[in-house]
C-alpha atoms as a PDB file:
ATOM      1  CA  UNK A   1      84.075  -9.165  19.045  1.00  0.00           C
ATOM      2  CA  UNK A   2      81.044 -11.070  20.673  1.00  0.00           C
ATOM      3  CA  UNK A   3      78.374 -13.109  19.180  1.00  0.00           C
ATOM      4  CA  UNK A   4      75.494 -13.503  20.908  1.00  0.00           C
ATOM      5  CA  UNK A   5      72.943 -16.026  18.983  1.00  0.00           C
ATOM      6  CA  UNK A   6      68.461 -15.600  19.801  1.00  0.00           C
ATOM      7  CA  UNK A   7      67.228 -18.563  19.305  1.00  0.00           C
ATOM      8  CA  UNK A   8      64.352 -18.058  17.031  1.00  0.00           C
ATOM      9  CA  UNK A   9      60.995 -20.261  18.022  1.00  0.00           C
ATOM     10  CA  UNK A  10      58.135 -20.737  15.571  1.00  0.00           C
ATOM     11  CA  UNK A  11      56.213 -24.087  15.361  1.00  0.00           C
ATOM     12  CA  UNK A  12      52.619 -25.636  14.003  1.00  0.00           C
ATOM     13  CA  UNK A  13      50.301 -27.521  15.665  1.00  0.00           C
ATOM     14  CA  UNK A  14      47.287 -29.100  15.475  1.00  0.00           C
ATOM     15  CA  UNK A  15      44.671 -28.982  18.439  1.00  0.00           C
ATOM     16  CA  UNK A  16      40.940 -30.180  18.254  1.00  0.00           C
ATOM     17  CA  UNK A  17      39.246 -26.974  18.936  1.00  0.00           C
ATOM     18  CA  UNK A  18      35.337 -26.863  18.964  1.00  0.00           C
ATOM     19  CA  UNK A  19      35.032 -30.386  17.685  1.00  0.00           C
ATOM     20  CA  UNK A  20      37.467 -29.939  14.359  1.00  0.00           C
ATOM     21  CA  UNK A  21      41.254 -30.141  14.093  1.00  0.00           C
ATOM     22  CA  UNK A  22      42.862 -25.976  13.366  1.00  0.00           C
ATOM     23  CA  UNK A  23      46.074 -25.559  12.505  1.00  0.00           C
ATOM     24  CA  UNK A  24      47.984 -23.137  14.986  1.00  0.00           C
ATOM     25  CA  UNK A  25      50.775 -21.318  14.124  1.00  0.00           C
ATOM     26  CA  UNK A  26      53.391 -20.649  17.053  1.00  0.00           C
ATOM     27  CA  UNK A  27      56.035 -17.578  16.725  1.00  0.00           C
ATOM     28  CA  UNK A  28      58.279 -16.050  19.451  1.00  0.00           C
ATOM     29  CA  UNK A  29      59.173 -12.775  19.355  1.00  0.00           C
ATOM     30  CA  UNK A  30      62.410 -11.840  20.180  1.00  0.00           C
ATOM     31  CA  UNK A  31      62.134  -7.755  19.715  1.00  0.00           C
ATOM     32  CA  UNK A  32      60.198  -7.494  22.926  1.00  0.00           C
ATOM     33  CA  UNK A  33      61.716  -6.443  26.019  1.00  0.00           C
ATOM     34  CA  UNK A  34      59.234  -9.835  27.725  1.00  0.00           C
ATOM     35  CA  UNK A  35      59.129 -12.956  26.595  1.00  0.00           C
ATOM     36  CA  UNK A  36      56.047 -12.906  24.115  1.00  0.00           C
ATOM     37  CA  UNK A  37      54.884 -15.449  21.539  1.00  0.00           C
ATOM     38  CA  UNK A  38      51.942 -14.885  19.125  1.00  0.00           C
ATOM     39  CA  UNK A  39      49.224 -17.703  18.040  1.00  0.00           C
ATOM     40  CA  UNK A  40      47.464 -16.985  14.799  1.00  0.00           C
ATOM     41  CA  UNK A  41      44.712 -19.469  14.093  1.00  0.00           C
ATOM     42  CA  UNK A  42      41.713 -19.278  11.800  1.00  0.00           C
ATOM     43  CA  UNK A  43      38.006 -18.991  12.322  1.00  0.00           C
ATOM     44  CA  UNK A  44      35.239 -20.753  10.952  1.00  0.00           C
ATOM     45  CA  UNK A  45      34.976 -18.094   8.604  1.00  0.00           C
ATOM     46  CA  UNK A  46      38.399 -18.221   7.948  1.00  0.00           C
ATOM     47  CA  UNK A  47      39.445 -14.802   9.433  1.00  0.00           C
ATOM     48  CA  UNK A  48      42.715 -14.951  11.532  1.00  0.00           C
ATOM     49  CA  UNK A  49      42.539 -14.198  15.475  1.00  0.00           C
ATOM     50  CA  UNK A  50      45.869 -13.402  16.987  1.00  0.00           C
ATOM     51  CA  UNK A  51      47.081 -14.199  20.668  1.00  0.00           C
ATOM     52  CA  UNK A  52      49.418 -12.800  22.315  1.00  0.00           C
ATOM     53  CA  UNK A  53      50.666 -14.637  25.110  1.00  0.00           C
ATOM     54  CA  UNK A  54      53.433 -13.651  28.022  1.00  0.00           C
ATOM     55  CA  UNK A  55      54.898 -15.343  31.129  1.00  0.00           C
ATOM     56  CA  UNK A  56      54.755 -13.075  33.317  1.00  0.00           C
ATOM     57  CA  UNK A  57      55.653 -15.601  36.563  1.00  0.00           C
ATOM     58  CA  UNK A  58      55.870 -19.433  35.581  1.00  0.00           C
ATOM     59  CA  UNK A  59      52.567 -19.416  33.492  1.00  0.00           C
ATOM     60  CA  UNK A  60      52.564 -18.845  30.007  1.00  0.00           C
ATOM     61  CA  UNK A  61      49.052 -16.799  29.849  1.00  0.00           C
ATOM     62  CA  UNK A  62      46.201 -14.878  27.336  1.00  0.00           C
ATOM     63  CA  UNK A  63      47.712 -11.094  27.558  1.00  0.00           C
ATOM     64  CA  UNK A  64      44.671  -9.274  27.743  1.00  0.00           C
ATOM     65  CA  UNK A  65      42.207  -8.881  24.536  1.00  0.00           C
ATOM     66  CA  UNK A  66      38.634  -9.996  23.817  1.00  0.00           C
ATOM     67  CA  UNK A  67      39.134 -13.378  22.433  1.00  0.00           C
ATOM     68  CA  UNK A  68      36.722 -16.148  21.220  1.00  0.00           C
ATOM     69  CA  UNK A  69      35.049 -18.488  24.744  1.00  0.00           C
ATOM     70  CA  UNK A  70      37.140 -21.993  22.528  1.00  0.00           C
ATOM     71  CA  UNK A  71      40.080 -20.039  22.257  1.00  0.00           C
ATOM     72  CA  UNK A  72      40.660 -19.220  26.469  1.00  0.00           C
ATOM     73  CA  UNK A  73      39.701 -22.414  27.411  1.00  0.00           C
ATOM     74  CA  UNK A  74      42.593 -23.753  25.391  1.00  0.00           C
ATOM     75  CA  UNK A  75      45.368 -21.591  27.539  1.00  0.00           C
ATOM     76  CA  UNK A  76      46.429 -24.586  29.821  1.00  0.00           C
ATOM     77  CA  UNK A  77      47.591 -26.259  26.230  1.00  0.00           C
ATOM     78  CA  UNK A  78      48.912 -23.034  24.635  1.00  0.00           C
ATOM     79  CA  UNK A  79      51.010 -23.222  28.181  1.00  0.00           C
ATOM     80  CA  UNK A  80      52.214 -26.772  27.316  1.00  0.00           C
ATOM     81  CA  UNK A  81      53.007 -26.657  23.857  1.00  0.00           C
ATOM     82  CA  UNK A  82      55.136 -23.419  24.234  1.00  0.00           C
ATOM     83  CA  UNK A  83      57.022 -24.935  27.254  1.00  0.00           C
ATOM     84  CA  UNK A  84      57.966 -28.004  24.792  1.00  0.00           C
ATOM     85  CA  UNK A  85      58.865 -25.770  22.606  1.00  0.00           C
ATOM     86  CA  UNK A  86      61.400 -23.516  24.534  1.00  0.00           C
ATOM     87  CA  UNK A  87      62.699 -26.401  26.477  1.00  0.00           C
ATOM     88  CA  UNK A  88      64.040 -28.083  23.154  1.00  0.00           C
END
């Protein structure tokens, strides 16, 4: 009999975002055929936006949705963080 272990990934940060500190919630998802990892952050009026980001070649980037101007300028640090991250 084989074992085979997933390492599960999910992480908070904090990242100044439109001049105040969010708290972003990190989560790999390890049903998906892709690599995928979710972001859920909240909004000044404290709804929850969800990312959904994938690597397709050796960039982690924004899979396609309409998303908030403060939250795609952030992608080169979303990149970062999750490359920390997977490379523990």
């Amino acid at each position: 009999m084989q074992i085979h272990f997933i390492k599960n990934v999910q992480f908070t940060k904090l990242i100044k975002a439109e001049g105040r500190l969010r708290e972003f919630n990190f989560r790999k998802i390890n049903s998906s055929a892709e690599l995928v990892f979710t972001i859920d952050v909240s909004d000044d009026r404290g709804n929850r936006i969800m990312i959904r980001m994938h690597k397709p070649a050796n960039l982690w980037t924004i899979m396609p949705q309409v998303l908030p101007a403060w939250l795609t300028q952030l992608e080169p640090t979303f990149h970062q963080l999750i490359e920390e991250a997977v490379n523990e």
